[in-house]
Protein backbone atom coordinates (compact mmCIF):
# COMPACT_ATOMS: atom_id res chain seq x y z
CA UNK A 1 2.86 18.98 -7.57
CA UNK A 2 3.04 16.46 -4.61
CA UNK A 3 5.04 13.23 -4.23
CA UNK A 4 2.02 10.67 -5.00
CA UNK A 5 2.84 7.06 -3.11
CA UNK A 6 0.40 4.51 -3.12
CA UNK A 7 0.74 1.71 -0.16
CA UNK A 8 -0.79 -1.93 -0.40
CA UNK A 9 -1.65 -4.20 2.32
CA UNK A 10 -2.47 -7.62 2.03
CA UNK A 11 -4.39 -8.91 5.21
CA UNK A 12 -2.56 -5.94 6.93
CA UNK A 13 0.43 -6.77 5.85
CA UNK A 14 2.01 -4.09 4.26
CA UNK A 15 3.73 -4.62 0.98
CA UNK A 16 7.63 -3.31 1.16
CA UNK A 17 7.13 -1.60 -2.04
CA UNK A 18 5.66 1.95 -2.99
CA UNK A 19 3.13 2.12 -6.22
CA UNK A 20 2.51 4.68 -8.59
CA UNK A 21 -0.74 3.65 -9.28
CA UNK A 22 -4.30 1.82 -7.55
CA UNK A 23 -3.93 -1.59 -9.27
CA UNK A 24 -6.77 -2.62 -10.78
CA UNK A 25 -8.17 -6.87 -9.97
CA UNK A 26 -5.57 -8.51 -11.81
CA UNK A 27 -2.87 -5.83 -10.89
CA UNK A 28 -4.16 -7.27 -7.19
CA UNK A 29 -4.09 -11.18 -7.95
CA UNK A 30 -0.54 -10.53 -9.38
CA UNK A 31 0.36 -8.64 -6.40
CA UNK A 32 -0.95 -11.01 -4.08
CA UNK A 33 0.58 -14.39 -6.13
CA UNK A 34 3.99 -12.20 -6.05
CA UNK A 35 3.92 -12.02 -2.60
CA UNK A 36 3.13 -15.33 -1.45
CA UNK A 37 -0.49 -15.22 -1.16
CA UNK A 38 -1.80 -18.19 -2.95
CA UNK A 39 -4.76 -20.72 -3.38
CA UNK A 40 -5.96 -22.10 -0.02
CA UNK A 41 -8.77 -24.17 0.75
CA UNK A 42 -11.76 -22.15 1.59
CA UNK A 43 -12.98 -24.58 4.47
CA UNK A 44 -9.12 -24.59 6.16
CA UNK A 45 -8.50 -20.74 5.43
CA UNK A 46 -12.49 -19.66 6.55
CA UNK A 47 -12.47 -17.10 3.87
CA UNK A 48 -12.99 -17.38 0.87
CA UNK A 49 -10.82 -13.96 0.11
CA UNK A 50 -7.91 -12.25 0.58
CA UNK A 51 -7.82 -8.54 1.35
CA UNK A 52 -6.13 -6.36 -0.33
CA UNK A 53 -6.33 -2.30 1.07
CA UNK A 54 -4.95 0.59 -0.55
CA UNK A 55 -3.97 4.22 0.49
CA UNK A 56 -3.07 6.83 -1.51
CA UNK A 57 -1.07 9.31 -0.18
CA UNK A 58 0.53 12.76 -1.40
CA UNK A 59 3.54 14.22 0.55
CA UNK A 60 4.79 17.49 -0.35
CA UNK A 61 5.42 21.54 1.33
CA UNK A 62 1.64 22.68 -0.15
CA UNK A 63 0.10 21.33 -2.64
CA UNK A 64 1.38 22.64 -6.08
CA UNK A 65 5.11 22.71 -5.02
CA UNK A 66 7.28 19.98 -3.93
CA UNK A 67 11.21 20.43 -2.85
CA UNK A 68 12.36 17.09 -2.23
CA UNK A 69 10.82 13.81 -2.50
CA UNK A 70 11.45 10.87 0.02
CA UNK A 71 12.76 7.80 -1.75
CA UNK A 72 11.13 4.89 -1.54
CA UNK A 73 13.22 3.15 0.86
CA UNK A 74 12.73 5.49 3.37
CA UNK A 75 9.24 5.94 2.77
CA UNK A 76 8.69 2.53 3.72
CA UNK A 77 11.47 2.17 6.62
CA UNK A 78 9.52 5.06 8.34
CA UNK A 79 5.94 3.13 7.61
CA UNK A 80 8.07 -0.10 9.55
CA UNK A 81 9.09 1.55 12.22
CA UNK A 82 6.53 4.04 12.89
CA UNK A 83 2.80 2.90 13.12
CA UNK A 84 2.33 2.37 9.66
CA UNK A 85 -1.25 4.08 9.44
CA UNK A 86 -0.42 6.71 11.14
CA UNK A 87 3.31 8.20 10.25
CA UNK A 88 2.29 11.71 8.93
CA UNK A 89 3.77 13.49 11.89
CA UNK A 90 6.86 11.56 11.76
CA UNK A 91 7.72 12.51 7.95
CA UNK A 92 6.64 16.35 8.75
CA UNK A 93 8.97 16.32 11.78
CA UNK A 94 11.53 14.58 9.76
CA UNK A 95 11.24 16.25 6.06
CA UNK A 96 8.94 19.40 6.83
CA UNK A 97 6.65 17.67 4.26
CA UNK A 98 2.89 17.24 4.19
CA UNK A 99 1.10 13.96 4.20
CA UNK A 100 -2.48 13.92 2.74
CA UNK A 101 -4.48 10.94 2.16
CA UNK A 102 -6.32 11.16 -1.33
CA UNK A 103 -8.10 7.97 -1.40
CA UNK A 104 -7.86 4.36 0.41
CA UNK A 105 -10.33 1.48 -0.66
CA UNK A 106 -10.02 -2.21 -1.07
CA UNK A 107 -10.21 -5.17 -3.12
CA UNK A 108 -11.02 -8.67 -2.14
CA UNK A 109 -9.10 -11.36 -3.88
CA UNK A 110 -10.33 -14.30 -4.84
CA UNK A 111 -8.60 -17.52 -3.46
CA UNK A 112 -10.16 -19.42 -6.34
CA UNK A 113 -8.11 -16.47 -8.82
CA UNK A 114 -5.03 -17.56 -7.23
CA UNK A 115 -4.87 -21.00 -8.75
CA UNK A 116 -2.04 -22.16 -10.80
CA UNK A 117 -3.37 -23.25 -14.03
């Protein structure tokens, strides 16, 4: 078994917080509203979305065994400092663990599903 980390990004920005699951639409809104995304005007934002990308990634030695997992913290201090899309080769140099991407997809967010009722 493999340390399974999902990473959001809203408008590239990445979210300082690791997931343990793809969030579904709401899970996104919520995600969005709790990090200061909110309702803009369409015509002064030109979009009428936010998006929101995912990547799910699995670090481990192979893939049925798993040692030591990297906390989340660090996990994300490494994604920070290293280029964030590409910081496999950092965490094998540093941990001797594996990075494999599983999936990555996105979801576009509503600005009109980010109004405060």
């Amino acid at each position: 078994m493999s340390q399974k980390s999902i990473l959001i990004r809203i408008e590239g920005n990445l979210i300082p917080e690791v997931f343990s699951h793809i969030p579904d639409y709401d899970e996104a809104v919520q995600i969005c509203k709790d990090n200061g995304y909110e309702y803009k005007d369409f015509y002064l934002n030109y979009s009428d979305y936010y998006t929101l990308e995912y990547e799910w990634i699995d670090i481990g030695k192979c893939e049925f065994e798993v040692d030591e997992f990297i906390d989340d913290e660090t996990l994300l201090y490494l994604l920070y400092l290293y280029d964030s899309y590409d910081c496999e080769e950092e965490i094998y140099k540093q941990f001797g663990l594996n990075v494999k991407t599983v999936e990555t997809g996105t979801i576009e967010i509503m600005l009109e599903d980010l109004k405060e009722e």
